[in-house]
PDB file of N, CA and C in Angstrom:
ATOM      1  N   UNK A   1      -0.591  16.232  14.773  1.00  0.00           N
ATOM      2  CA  UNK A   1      -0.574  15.249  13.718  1.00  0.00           C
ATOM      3  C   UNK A   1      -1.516  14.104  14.088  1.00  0.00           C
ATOM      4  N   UNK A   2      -2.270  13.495  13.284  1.00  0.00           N
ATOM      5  CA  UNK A   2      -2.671  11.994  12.895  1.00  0.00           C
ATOM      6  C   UNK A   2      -2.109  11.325  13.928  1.00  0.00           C
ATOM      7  N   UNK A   3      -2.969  10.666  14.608  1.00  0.00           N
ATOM      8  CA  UNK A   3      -1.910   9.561  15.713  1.00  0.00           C
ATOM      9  C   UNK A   3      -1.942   8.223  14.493  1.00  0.00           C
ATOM     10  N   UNK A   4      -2.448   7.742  13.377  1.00  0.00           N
ATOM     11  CA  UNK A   4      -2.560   6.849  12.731  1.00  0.00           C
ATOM     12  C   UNK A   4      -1.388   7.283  11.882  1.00  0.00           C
ATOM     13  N   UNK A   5      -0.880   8.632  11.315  1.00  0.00           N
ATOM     14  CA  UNK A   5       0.049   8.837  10.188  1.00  0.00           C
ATOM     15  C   UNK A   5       1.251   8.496  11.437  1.00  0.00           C
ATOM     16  N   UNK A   6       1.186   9.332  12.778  1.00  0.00           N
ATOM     17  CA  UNK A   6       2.573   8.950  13.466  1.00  0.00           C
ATOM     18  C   UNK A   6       2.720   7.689  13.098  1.00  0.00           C
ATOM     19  N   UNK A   7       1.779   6.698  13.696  1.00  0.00           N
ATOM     20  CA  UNK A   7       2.280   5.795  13.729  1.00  0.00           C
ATOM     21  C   UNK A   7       2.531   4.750  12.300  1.00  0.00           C
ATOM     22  N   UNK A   8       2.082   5.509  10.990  1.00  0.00           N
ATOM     23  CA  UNK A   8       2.732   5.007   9.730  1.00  0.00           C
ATOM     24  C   UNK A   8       4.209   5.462   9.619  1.00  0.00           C
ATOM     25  N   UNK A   9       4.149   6.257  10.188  1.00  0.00           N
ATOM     26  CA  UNK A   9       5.990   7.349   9.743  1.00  0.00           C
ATOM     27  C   UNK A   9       6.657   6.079  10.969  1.00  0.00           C
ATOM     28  N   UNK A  10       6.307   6.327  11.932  1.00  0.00           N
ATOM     29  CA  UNK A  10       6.973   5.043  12.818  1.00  0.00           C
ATOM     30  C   UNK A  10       7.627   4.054  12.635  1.00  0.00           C
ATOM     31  N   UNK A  11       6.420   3.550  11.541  1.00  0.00           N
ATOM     32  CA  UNK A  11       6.917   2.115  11.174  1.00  0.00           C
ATOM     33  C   UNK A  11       7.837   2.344  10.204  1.00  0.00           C
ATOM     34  N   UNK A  12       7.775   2.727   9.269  1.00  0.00           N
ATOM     35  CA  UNK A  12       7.957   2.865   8.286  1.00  0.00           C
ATOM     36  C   UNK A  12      10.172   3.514   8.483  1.00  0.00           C
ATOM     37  N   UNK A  13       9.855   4.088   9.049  1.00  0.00           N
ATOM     38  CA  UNK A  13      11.084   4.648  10.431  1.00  0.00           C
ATOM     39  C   UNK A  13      12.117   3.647  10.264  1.00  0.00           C
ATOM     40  N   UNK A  14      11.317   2.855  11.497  1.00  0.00           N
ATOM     41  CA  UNK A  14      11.795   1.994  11.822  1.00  0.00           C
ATOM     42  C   UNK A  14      12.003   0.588  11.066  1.00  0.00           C
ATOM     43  N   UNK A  15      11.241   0.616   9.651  1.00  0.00           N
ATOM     44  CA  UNK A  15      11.754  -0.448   8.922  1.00  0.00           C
ATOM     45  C   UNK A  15      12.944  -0.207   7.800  1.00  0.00           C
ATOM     46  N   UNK A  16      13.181   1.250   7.536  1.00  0.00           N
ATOM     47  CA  UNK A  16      14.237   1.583   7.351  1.00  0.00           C
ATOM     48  C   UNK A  16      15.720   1.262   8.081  1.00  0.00           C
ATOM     49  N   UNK A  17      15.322   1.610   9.266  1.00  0.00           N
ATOM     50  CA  UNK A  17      16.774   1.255  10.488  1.00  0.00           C
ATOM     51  C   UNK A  17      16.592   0.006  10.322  1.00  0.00           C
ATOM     52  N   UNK A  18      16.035  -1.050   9.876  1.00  0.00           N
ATOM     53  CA  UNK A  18      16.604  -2.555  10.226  1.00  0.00           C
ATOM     54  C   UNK A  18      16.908  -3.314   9.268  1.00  0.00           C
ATOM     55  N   UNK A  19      16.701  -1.991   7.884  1.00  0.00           N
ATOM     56  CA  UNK A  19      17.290  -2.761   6.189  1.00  0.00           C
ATOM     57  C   UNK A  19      18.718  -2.168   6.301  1.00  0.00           C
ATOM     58  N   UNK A  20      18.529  -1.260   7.165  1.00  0.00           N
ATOM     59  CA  UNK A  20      20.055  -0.847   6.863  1.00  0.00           C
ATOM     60  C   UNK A  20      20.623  -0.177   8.189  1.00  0.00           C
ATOM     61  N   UNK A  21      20.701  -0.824   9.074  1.00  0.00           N
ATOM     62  CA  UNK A  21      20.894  -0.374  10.468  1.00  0.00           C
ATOM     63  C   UNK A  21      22.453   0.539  10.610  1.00  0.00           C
ATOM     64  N   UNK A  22      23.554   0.436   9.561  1.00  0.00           N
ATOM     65  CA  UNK A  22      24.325   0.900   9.883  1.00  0.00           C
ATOM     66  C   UNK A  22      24.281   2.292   9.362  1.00  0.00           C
ATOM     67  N   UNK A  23      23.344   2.556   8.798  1.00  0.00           N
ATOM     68  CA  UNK A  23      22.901   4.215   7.897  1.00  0.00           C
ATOM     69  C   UNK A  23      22.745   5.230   8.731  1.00  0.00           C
ATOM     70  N   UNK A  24      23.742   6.113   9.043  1.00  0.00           N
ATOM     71  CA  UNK A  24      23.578   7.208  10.121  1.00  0.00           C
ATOM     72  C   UNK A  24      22.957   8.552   9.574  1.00  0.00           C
ATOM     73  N   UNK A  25      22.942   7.983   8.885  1.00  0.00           N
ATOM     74  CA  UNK A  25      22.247   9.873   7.335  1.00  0.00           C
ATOM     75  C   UNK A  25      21.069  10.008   8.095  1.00  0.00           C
ATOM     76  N   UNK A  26      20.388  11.143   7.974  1.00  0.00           N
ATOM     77  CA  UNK A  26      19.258  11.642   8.541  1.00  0.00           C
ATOM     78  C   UNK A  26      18.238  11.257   7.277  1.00  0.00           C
ATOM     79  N   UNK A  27      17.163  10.632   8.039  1.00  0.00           N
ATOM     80  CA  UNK A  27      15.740   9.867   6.893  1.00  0.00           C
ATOM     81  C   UNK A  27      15.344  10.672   6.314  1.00  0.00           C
ATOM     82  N   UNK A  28      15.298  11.085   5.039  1.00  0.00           N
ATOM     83  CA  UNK A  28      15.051  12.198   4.000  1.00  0.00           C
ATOM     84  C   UNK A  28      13.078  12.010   4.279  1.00  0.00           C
ATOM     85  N   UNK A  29      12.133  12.675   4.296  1.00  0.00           N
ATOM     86  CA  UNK A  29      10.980  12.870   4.987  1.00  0.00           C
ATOM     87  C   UNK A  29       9.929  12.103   3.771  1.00  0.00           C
ATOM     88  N   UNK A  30      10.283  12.288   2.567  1.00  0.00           N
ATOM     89  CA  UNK A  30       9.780  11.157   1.494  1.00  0.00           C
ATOM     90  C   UNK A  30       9.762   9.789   1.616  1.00  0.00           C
ATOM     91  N   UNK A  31      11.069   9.693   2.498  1.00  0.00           N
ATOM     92  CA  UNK A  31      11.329   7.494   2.222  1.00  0.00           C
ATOM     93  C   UNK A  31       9.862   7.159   3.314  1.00  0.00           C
ATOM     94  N   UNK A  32       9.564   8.110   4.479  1.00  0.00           N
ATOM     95  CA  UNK A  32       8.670   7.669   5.246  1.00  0.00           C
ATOM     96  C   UNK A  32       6.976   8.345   5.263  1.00  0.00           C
ATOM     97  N   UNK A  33       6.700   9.102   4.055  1.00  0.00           N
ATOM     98  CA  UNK A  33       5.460   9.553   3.730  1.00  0.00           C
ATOM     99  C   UNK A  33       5.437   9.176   2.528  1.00  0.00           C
ATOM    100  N   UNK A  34       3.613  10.015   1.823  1.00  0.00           N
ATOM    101  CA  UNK A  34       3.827   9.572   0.449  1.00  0.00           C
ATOM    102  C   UNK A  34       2.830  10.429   0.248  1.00  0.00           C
ATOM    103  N   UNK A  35       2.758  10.818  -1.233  1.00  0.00           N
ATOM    104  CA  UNK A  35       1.774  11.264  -1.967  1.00  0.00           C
ATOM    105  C   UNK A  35       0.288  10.568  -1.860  1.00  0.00           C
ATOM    106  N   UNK A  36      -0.656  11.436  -1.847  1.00  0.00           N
ATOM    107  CA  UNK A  36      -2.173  11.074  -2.264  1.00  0.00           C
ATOM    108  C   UNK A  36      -2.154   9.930  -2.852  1.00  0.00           C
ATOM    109  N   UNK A  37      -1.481   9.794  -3.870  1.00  0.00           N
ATOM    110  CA  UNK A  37      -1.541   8.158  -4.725  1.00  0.00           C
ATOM    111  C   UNK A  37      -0.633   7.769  -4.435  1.00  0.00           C
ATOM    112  N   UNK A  38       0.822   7.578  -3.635  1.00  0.00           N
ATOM    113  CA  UNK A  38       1.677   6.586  -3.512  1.00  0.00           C
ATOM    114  C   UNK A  38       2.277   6.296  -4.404  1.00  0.00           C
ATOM    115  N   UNK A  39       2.314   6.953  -5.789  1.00  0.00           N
ATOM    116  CA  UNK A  39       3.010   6.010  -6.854  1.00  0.00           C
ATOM    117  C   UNK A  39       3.887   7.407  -7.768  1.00  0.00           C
ATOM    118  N   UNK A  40       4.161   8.223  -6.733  1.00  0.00           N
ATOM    119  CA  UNK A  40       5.131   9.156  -7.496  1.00  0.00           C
ATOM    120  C   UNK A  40       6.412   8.212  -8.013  1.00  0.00           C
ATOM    121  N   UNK A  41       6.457   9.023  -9.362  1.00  0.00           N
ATOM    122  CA  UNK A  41       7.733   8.421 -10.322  1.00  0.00           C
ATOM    123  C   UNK A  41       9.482   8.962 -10.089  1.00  0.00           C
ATOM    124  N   UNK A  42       9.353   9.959  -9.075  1.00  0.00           N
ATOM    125  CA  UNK A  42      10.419  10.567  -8.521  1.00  0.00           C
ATOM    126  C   UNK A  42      10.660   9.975  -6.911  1.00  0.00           C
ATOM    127  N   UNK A  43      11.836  10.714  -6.643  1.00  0.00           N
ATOM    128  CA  UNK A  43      11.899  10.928  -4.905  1.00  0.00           C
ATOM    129  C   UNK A  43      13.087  11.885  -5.267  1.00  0.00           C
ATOM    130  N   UNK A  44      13.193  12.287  -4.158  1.00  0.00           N
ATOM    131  CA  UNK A  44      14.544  13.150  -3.642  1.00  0.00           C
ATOM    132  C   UNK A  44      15.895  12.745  -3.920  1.00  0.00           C
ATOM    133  N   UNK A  45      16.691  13.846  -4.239  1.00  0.00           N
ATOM    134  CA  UNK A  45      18.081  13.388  -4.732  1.00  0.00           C
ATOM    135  C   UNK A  45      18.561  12.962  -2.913  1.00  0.00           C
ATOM    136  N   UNK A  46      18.160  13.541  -2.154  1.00  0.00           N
ATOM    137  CA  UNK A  46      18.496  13.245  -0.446  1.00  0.00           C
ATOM    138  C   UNK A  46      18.162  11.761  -0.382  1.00  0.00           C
ATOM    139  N   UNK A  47      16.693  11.312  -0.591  1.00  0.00           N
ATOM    140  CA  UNK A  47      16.425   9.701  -0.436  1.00  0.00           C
ATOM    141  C   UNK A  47      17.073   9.098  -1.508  1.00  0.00           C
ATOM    142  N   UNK A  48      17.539   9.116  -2.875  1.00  0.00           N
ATOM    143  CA  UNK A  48      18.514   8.402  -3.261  1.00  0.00           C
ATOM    144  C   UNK A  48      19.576   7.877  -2.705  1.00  0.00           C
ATOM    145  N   UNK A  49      20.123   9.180  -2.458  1.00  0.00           N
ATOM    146  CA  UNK A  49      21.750   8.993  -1.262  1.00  0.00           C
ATOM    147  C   UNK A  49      21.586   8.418  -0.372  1.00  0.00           C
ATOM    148  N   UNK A  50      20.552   8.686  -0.075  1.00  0.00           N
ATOM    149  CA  UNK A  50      20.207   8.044   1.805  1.00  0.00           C
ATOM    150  C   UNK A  50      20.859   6.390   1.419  1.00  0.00           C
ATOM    151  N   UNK A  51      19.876   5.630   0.496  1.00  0.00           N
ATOM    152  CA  UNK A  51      19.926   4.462   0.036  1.00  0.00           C
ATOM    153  C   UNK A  51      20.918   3.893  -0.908  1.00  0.00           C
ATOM    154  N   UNK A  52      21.862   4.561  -0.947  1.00  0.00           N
ATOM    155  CA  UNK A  52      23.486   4.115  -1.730  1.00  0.00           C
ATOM    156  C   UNK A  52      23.741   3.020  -1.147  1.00  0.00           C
ATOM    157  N   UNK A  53      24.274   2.796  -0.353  1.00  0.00           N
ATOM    158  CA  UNK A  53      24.845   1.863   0.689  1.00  0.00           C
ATOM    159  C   UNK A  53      23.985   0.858   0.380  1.00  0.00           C
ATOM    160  N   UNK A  54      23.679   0.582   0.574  1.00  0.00           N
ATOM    161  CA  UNK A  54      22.546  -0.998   0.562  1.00  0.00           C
ATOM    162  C   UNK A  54      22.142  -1.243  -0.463  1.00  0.00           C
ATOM    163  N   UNK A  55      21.884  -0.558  -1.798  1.00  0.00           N
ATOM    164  CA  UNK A  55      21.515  -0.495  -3.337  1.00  0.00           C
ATOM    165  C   UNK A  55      23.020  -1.715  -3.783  1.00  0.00           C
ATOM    166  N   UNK A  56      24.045  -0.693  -3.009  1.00  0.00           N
ATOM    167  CA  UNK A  56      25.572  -0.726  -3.223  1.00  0.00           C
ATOM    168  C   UNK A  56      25.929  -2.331  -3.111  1.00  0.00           C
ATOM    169  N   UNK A  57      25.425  -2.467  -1.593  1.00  0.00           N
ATOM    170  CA  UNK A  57      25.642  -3.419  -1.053  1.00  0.00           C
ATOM    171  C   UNK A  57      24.926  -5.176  -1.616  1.00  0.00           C
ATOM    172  N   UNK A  58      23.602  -5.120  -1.822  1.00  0.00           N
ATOM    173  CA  UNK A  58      23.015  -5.676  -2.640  1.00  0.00           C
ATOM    174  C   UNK A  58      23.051  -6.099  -3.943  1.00  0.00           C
ATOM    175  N   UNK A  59      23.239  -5.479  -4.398  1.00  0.00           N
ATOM    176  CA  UNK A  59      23.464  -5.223  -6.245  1.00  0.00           C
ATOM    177  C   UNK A  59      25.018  -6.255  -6.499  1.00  0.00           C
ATOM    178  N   UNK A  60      26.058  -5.613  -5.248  1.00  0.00           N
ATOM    179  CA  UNK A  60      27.212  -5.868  -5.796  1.00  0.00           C
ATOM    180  C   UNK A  60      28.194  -5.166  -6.499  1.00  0.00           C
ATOM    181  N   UNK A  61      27.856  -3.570  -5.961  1.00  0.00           N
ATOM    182  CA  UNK A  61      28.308  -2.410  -7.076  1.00  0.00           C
ATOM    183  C   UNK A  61      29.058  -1.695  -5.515  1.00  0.00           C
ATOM    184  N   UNK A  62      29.915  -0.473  -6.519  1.00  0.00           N
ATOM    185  CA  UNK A  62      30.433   0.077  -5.314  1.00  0.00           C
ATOM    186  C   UNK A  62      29.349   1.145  -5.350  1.00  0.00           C
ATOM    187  N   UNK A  63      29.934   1.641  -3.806  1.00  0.00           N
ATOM    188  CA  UNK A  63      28.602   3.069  -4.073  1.00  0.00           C
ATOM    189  C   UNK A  63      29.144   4.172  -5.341  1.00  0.00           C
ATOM    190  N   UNK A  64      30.465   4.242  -5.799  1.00  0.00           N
ATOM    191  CA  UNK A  64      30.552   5.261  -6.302  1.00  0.00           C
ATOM    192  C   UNK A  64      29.850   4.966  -8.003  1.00  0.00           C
ATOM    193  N   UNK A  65      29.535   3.795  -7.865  1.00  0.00           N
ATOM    194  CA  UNK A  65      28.848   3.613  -9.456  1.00  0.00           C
ATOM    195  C   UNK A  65      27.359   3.487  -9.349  1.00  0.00           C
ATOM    196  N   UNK A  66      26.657   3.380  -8.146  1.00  0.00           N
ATOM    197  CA  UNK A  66      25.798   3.702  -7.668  1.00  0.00           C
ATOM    198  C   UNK A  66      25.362   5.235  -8.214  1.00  0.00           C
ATOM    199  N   UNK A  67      25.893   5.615  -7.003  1.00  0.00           N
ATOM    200  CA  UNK A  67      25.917   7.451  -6.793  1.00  0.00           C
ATOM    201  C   UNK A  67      26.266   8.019  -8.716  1.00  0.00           C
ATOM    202  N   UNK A  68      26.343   7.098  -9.595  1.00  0.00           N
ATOM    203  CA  UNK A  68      27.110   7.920 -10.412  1.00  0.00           C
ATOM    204  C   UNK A  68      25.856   7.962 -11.524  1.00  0.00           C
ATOM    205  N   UNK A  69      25.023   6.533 -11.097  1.00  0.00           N
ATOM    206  CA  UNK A  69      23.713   6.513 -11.742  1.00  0.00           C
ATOM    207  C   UNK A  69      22.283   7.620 -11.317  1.00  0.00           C
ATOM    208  N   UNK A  70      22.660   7.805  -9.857  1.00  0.00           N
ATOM    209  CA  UNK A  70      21.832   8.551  -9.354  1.00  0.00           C
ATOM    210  C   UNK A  70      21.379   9.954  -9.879  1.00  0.00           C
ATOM    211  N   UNK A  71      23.067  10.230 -10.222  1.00  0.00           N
ATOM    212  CA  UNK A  71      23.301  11.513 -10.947  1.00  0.00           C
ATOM    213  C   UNK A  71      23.180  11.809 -12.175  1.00  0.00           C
ATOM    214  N   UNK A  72      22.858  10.681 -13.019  1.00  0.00           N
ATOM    215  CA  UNK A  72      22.681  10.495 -14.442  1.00  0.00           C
ATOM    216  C   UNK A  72      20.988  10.655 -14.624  1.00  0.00           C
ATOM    217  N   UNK A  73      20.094   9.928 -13.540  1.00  0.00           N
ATOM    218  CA  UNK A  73      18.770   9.705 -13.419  1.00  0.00           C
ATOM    219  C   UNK A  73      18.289  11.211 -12.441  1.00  0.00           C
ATOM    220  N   UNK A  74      18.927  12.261 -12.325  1.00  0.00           N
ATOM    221  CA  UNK A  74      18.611  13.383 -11.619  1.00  0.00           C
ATOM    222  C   UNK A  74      17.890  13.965 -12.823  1.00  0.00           C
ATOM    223  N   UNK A  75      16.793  14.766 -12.070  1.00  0.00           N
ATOM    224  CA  UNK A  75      15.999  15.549 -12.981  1.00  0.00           C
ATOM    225  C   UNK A  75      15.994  17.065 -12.508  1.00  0.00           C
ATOM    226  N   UNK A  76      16.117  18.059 -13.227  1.00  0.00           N
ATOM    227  CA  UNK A  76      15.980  19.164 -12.364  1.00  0.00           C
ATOM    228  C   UNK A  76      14.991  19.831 -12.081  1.00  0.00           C
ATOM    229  N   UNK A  77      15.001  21.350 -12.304  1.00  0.00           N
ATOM    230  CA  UNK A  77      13.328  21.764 -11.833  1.00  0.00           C
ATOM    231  C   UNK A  77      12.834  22.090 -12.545  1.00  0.00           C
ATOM    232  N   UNK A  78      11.506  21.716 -12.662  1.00  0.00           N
ATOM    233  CA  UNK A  78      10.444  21.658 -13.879  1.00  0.00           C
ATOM    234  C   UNK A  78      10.306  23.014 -14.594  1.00  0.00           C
ATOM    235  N   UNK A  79      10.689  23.136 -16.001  1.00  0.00           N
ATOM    236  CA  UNK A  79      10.377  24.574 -16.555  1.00  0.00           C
ATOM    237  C   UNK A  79      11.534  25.826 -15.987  1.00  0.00           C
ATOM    238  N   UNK A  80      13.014  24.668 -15.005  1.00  0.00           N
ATOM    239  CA  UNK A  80      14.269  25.355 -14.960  1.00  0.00           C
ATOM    240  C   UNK A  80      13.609  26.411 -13.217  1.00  0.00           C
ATOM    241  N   UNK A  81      12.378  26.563 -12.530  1.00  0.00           N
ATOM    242  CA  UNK A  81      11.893  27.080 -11.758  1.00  0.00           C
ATOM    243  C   UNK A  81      11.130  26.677 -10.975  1.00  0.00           C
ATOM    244  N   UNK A  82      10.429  25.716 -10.626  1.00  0.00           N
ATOM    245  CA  UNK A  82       9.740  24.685 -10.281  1.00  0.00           C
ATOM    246  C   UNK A  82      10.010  23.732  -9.264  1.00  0.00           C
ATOM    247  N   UNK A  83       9.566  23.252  -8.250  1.00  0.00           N
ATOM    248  CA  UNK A  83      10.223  22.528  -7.530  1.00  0.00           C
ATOM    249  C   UNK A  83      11.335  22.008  -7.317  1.00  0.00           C
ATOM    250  N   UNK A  84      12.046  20.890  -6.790  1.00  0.00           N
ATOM    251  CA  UNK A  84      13.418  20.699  -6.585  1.00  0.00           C
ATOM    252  C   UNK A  84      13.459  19.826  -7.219  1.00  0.00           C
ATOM    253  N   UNK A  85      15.364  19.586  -8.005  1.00  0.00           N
ATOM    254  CA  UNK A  85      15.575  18.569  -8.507  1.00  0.00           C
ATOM    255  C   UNK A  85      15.364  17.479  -7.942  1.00  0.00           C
ATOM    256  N   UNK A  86      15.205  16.202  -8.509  1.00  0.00           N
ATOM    257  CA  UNK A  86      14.347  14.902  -8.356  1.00  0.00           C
ATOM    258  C   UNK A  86      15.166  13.817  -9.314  1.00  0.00           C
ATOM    259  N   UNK A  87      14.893  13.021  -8.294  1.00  0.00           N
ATOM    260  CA  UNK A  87      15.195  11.006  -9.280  1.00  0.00           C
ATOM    261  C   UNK A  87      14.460  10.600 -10.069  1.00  0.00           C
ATOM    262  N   UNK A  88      14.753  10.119 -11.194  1.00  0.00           N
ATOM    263  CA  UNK A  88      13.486   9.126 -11.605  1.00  0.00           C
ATOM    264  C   UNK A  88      14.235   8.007 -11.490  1.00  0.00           C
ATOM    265  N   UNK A  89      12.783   7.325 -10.736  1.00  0.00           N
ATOM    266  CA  UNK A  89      13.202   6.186 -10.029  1.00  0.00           C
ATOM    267  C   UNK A  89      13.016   4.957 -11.230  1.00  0.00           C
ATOM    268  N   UNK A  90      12.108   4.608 -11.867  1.00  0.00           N
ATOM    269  CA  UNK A  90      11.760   4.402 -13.279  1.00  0.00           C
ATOM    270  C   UNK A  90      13.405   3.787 -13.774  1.00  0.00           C
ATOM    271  N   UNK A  91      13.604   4.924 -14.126  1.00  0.00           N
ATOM    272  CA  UNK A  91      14.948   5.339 -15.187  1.00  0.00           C
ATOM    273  C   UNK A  91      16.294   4.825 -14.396  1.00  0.00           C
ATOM    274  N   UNK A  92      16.330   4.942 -13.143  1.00  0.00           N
ATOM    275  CA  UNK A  92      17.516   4.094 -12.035  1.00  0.00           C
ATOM    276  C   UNK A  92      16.852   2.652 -12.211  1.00  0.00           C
ATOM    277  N   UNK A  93      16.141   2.595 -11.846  1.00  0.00           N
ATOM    278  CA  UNK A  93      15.957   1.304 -11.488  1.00  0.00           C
ATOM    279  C   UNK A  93      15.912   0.078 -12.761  1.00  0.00           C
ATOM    280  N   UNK A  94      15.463   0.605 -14.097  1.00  0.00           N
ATOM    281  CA  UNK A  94      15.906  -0.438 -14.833  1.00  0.00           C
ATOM    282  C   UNK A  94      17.417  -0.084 -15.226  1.00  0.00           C
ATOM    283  N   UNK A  95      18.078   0.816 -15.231  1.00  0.00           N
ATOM    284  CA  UNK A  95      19.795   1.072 -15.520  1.00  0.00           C
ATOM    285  C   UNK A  95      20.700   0.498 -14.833  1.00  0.00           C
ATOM    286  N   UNK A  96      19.941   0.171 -13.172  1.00  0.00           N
ATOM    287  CA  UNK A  96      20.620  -1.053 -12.745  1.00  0.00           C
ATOM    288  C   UNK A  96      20.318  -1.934 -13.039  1.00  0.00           C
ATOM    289  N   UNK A  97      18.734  -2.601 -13.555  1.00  0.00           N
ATOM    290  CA  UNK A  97      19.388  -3.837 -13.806  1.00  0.00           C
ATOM    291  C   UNK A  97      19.600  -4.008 -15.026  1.00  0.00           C
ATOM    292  N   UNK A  98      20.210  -3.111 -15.437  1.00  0.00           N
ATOM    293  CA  UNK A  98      21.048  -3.228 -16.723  1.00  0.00           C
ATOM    294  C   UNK A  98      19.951  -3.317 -18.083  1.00  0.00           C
ATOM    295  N   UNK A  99      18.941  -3.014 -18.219  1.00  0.00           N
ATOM    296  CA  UNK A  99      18.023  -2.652 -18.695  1.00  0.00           C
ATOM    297  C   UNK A  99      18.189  -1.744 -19.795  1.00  0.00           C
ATOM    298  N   UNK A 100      18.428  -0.849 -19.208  1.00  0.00           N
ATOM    299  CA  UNK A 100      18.999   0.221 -19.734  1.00  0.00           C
ATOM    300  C   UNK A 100      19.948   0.854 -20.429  1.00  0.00           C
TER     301      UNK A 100
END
């Protein structure tokens, strides 16, 4: 690998563990890479979850109304065959703030 990407995944790592240091979940491999353009409109139903807790915590919500949006904003696989189901992050993110 890239000794310049290690050391983006690194950081990036490690700035995860210190927004939310008590998060023992394993780092879903999206929260710390990115697409060619950086501006995918999805992520992983795994990096959603990952980030319950602190969405949770922040917001002022429990996680289970969290988690309940997550599941509302799940997309599945494109054409029912197609890659893996996916978030739109878009569609969460103004539903919390009530936007939506």
């Amino acid at each position: 690998m890239n000794p310049s990407l290690e050391e983006v995944v690194q950081a990036r790592i490690d700035a995860l563990h210190a927004a939310d240091p008590n998060n023992t979940l394993p780092i879903p491999v999206d929260l710390v890479t990115a697409s060619a353009s950086g501006l995918d409109p999805h992520i992983s139903v795994a990096s959603a979850l990952y980030q319950v807790s602190r969405v949770a915590s922040a917001r002022g919500w429990s996680e289970a109304e969290v988690t309940s949006l997550i599941e509302k904003y799940t997309e599945g696989r494109q054409f029912g065959i197609f890659g893996e189901p996916r978030v739109n992050v878009l569609l969460l993110n103004l539903a919390l703030d009530g936007i939506q």
